[in-house]
PDB file of N, CA and C in Angstrom:
ATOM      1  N   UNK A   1      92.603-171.060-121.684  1.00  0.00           N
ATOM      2  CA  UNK A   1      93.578-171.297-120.625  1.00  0.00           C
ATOM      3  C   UNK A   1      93.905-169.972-119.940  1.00  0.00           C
ATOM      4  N   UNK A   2      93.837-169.993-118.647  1.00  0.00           N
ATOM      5  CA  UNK A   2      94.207-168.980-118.174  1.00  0.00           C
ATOM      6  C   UNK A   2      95.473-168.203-118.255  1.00  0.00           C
ATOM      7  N   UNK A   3      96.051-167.261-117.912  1.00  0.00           N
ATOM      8  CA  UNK A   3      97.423-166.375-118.210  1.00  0.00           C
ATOM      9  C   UNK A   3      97.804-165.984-116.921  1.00  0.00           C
ATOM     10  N   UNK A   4      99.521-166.065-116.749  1.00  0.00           N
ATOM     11  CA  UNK A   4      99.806-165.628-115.544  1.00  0.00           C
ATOM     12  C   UNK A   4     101.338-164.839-115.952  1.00  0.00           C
ATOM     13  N   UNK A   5     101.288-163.227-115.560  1.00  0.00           N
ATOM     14  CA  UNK A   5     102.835-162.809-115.393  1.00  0.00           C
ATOM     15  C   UNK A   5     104.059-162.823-114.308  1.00  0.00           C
ATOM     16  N   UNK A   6     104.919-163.752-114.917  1.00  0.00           N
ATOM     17  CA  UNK A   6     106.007-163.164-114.020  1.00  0.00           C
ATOM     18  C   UNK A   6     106.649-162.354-114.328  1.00  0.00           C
ATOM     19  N   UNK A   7     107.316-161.109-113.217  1.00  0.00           N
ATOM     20  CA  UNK A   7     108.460-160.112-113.884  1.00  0.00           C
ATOM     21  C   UNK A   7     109.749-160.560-112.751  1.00  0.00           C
ATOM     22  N   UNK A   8     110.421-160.403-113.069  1.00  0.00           N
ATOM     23  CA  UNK A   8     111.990-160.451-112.679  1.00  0.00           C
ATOM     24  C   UNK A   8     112.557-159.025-113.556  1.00  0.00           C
ATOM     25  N   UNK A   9     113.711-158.461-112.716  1.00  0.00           N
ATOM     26  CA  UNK A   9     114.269-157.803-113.221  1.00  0.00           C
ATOM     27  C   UNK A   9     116.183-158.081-113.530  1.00  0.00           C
ATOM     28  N   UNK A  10     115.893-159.779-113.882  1.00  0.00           N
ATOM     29  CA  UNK A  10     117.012-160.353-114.097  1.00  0.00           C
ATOM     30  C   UNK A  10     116.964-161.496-115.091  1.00  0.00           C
ATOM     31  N   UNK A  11     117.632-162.259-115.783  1.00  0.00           N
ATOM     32  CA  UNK A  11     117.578-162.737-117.176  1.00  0.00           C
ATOM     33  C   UNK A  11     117.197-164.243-116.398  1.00  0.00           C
ATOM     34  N   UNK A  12     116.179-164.353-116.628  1.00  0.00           N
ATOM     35  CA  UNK A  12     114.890-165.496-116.510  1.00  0.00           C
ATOM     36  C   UNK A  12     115.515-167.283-116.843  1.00  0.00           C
ATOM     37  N   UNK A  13     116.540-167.256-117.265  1.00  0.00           N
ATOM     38  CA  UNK A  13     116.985-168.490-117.733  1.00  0.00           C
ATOM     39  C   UNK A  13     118.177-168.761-116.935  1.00  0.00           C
ATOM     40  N   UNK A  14     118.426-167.700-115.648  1.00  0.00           N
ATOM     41  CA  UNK A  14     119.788-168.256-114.668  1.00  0.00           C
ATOM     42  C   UNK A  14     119.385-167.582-113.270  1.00  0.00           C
ATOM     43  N   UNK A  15     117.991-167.145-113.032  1.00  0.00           N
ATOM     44  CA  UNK A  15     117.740-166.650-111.574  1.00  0.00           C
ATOM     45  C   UNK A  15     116.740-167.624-111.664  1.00  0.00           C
ATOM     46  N   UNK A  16     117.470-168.767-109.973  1.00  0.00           N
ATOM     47  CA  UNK A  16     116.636-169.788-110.153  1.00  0.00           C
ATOM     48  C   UNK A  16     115.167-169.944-109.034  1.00  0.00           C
ATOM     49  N   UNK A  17     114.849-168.603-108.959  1.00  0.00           N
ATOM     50  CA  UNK A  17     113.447-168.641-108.274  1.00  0.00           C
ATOM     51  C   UNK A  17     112.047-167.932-109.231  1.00  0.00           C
ATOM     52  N   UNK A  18     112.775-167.245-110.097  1.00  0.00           N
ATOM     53  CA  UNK A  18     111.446-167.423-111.060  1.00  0.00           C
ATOM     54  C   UNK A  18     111.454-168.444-112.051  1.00  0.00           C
ATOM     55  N   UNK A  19     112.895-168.920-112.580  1.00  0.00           N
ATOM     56  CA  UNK A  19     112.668-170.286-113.199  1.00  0.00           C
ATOM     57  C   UNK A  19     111.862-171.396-112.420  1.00  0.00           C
ATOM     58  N   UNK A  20     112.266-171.664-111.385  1.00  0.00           N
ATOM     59  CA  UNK A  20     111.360-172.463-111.009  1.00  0.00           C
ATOM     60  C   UNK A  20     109.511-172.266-110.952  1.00  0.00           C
ATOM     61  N   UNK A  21     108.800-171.035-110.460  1.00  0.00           N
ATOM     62  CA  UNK A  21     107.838-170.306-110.766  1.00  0.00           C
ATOM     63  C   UNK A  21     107.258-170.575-112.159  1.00  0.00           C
ATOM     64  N   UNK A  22     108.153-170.627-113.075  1.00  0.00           N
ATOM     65  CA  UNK A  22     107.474-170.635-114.570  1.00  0.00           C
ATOM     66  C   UNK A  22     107.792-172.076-114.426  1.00  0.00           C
ATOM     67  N   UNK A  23     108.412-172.938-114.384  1.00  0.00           N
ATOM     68  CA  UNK A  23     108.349-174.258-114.524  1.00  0.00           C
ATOM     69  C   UNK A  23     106.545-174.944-114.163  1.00  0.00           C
ATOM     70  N   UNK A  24     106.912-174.824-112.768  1.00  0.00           N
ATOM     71  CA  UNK A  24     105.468-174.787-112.194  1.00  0.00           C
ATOM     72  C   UNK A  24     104.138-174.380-112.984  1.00  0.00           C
ATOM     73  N   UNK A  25     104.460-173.084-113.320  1.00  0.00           N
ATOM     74  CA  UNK A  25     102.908-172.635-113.599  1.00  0.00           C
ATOM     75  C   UNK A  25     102.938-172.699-115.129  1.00  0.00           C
ATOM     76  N   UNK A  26     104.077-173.481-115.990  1.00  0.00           N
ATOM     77  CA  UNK A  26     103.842-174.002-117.340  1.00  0.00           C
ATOM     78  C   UNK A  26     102.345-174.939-117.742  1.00  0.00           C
ATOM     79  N   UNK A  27     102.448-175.911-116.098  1.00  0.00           N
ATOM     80  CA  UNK A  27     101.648-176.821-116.303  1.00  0.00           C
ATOM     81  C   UNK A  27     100.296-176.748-116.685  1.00  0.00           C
ATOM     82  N   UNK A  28      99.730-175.838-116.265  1.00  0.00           N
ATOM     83  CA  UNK A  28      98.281-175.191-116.181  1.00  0.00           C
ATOM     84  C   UNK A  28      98.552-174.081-116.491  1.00  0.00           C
ATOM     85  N   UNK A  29      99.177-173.065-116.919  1.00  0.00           N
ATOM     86  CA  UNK A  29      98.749-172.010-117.674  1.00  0.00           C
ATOM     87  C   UNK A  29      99.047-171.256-118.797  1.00  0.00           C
ATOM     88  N   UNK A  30      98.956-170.302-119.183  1.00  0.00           N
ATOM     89  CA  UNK A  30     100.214-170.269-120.302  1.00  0.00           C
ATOM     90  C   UNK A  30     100.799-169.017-119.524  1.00  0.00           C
ATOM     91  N   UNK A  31     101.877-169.082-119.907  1.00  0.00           N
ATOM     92  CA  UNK A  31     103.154-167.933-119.082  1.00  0.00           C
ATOM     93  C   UNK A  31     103.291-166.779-119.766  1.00  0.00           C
ATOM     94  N   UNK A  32     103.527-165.697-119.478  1.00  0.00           N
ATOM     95  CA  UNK A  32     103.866-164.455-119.825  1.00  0.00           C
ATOM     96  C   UNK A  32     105.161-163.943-119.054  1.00  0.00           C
ATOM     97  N   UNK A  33     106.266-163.578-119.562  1.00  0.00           N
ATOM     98  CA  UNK A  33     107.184-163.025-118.199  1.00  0.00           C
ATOM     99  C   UNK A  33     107.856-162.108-118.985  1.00  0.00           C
ATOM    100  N   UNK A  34     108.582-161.309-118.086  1.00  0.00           N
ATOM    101  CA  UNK A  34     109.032-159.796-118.194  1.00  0.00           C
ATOM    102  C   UNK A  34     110.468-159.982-117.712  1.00  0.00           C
ATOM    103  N   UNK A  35     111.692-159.930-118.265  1.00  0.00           N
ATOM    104  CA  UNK A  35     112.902-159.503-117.600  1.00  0.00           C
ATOM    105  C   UNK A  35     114.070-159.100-118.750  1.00  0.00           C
ATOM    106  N   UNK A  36     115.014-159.671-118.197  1.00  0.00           N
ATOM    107  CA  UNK A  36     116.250-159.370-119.130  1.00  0.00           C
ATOM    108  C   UNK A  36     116.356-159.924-120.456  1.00  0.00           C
ATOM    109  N   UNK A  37     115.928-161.531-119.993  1.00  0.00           N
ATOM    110  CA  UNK A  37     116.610-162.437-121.111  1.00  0.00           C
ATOM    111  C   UNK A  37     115.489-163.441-120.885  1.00  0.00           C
ATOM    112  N   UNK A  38     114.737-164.295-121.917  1.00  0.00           N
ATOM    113  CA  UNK A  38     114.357-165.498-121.541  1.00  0.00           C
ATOM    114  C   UNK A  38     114.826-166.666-121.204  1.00  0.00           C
ATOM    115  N   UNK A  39     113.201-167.158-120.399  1.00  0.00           N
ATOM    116  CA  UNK A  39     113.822-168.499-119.978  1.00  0.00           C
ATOM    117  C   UNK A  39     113.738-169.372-121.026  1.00  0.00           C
ATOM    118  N   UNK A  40     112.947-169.367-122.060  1.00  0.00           N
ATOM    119  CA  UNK A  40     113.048-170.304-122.997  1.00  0.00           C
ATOM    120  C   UNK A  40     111.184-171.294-122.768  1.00  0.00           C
ATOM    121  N   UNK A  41     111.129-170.797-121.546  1.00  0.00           N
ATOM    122  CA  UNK A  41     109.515-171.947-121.042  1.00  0.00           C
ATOM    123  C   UNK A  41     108.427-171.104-120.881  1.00  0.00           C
ATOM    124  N   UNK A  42     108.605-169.718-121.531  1.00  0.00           N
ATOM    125  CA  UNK A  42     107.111-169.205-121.511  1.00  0.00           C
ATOM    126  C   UNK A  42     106.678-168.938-122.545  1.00  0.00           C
ATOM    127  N   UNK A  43     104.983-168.564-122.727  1.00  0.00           N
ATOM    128  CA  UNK A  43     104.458-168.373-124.094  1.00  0.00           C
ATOM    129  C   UNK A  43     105.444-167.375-124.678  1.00  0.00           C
ATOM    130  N   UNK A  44     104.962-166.287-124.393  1.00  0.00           N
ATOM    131  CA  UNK A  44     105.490-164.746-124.559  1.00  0.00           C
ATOM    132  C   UNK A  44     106.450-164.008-123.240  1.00  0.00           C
ATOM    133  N   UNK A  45     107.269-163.408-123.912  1.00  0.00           N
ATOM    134  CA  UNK A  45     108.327-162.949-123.422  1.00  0.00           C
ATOM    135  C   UNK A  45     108.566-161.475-123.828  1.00  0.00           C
ATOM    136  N   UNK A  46     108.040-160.167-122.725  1.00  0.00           N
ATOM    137  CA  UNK A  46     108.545-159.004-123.395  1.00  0.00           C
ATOM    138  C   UNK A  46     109.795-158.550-122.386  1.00  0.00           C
ATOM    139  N   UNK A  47     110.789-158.100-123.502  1.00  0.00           N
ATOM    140  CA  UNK A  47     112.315-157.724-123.048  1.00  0.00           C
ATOM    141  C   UNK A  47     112.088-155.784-121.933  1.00  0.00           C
ATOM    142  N   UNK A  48     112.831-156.299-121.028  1.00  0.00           N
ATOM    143  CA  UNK A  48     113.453-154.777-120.243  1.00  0.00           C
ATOM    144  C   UNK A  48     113.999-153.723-120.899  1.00  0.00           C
ATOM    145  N   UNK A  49     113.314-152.915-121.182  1.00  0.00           N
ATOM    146  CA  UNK A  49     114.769-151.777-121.431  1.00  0.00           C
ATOM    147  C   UNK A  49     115.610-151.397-120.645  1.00  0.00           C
ATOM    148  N   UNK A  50     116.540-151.347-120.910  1.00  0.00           N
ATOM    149  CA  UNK A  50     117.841-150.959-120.002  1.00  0.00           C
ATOM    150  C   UNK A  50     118.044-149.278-119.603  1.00  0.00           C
ATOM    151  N   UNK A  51     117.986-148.678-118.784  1.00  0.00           N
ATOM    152  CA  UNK A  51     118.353-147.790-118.498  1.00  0.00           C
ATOM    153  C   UNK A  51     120.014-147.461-117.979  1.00  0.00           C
ATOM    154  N   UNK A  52     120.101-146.034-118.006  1.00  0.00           N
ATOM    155  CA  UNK A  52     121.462-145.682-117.316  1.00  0.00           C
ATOM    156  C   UNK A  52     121.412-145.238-116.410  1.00  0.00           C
ATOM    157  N   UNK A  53     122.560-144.823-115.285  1.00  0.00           N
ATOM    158  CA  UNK A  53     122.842-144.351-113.737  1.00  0.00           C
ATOM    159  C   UNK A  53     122.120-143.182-113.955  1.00  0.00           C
ATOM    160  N   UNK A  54     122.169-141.880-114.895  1.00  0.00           N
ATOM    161  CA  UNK A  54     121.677-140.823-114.684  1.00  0.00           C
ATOM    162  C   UNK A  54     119.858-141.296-114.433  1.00  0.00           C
ATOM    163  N   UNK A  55     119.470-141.750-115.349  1.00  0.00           N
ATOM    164  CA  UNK A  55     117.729-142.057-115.411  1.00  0.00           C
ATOM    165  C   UNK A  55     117.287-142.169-114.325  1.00  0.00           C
ATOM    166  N   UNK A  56     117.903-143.202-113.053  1.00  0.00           N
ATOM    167  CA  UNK A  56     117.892-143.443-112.058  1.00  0.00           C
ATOM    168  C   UNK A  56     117.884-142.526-110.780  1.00  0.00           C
ATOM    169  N   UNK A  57     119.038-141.906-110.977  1.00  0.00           N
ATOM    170  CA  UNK A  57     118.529-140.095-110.139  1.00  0.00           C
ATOM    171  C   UNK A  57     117.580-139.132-110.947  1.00  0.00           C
ATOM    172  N   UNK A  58     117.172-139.158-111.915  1.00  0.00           N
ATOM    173  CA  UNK A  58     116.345-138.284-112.380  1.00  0.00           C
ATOM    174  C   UNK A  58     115.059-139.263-111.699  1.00  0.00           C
ATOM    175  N   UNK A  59     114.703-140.309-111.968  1.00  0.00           N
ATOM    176  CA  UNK A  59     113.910-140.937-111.020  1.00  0.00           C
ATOM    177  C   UNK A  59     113.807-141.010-109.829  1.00  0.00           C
ATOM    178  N   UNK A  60     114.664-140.655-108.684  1.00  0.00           N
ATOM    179  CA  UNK A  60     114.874-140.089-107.576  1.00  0.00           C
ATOM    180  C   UNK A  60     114.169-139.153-106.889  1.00  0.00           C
ATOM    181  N   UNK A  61     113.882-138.090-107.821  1.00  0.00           N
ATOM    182  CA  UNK A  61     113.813-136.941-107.599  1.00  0.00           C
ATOM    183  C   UNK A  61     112.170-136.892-107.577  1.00  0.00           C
ATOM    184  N   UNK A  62     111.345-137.714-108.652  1.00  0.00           N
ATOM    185  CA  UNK A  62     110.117-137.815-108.134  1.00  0.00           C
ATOM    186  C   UNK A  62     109.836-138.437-106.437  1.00  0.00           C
ATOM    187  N   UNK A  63     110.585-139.566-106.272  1.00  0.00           N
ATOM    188  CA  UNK A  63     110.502-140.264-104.615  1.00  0.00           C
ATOM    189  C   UNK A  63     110.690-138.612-103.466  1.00  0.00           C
ATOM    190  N   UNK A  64     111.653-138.214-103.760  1.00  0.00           N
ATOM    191  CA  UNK A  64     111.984-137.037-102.785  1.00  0.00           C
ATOM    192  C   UNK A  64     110.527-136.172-103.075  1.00  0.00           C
ATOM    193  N   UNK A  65     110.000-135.784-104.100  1.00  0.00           N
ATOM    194  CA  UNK A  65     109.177-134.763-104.414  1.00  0.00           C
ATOM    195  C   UNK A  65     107.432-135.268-104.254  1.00  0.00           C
ATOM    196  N   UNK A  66     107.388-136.741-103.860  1.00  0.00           N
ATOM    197  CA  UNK A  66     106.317-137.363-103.073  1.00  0.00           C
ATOM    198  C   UNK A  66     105.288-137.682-104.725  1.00  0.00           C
ATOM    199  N   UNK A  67     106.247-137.776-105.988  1.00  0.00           N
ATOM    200  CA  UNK A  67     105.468-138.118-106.922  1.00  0.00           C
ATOM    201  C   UNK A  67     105.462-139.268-106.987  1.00  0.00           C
ATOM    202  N   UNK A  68     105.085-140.415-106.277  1.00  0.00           N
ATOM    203  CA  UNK A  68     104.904-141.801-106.333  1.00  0.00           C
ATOM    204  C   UNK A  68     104.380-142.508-107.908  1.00  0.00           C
ATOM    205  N   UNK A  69     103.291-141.890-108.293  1.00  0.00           N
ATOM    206  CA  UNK A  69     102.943-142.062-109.120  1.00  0.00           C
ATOM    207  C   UNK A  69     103.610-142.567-110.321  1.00  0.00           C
ATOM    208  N   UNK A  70     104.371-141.117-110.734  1.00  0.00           N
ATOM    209  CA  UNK A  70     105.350-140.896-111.736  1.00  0.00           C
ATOM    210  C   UNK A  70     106.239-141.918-111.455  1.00  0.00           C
ATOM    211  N   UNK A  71     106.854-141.923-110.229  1.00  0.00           N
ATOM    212  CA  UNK A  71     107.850-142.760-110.024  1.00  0.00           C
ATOM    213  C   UNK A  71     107.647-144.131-110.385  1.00  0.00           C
ATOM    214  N   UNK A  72     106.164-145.197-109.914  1.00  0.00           N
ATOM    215  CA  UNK A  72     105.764-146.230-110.376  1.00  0.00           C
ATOM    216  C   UNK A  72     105.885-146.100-111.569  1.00  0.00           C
ATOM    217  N   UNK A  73     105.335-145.770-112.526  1.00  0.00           N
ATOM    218  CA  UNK A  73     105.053-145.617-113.816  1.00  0.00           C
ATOM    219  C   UNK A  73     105.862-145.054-114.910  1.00  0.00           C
ATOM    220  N   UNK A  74     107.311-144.991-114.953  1.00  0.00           N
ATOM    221  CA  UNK A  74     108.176-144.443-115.725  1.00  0.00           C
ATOM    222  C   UNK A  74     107.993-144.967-117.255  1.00  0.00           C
ATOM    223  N   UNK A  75     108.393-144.370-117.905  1.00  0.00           N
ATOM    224  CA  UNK A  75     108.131-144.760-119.634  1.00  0.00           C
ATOM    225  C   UNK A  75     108.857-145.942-120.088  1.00  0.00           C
ATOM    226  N   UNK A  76     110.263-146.999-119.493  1.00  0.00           N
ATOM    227  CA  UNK A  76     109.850-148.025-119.531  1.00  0.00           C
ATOM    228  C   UNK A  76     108.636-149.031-119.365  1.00  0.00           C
ATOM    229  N   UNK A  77     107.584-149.182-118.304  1.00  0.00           N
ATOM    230  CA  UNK A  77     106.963-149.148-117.855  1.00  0.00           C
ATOM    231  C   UNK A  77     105.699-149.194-118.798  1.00  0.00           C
ATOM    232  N   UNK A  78     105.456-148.159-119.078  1.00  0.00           N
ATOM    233  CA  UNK A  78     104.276-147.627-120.204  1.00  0.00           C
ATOM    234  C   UNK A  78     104.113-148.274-120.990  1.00  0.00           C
ATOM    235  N   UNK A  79     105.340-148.476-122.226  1.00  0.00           N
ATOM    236  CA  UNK A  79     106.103-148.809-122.976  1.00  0.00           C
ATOM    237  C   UNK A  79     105.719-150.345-122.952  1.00  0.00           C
ATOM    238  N   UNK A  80     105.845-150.998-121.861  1.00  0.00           N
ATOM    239  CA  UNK A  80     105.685-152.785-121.970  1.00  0.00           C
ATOM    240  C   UNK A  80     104.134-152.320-121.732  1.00  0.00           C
ATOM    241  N   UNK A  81     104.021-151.806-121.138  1.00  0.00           N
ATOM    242  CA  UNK A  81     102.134-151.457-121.088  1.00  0.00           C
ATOM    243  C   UNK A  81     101.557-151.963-122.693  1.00  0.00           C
ATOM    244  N   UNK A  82     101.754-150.955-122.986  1.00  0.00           N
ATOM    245  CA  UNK A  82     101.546-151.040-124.385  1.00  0.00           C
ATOM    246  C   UNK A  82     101.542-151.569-124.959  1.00  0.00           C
ATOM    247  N   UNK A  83     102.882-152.675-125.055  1.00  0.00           N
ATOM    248  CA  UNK A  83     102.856-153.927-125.398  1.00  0.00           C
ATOM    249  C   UNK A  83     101.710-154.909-125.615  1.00  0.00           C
ATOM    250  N   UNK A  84     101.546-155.313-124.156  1.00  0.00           N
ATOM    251  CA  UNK A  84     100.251-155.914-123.454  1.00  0.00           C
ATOM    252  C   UNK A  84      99.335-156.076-123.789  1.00  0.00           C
TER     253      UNK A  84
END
């Protein structure tokens, strides 16, 4: 069976446009999703780490300094990589 991810960066069982999304694509595939909290309707479910306000300007500072890269790819990020 094929595999499909959703990510949200909000708890999956009360934002009702990727709930609906995984409803849907329960039927035919198996689900993978990424956010706060589950919805309860996918195979696998890996959790967000939470960051704080500072992380966020230290992440900043790559956007200003044209490190896109870095910026995509922060060690949350990696981290669910890895998972995977």
């Amino acid at each position: 069976m094929k595999k499909v991810l959703v990510i949200a960066y909000t708890d999956l069982s009360r934002d009702p446009r990727p709930l609906r999304q995984i409803k849907s694509l329960c039927k035919d595939y198996t689900v993978h999703t990424v956010g706060e909290a589950k919805s309860g309707l996918e195979g696998h479910f890996y959790q967000l780490r939470k960051v704080n306000f500072y992380y966020h300007i230290f992440r900043l500072l790559f956007l200003l300094t044209r490190r896109y890269e870095s910026y995509l790819w922060d060690s949350p990020k990696k981290t669910l990589l890895g998972d995977y």
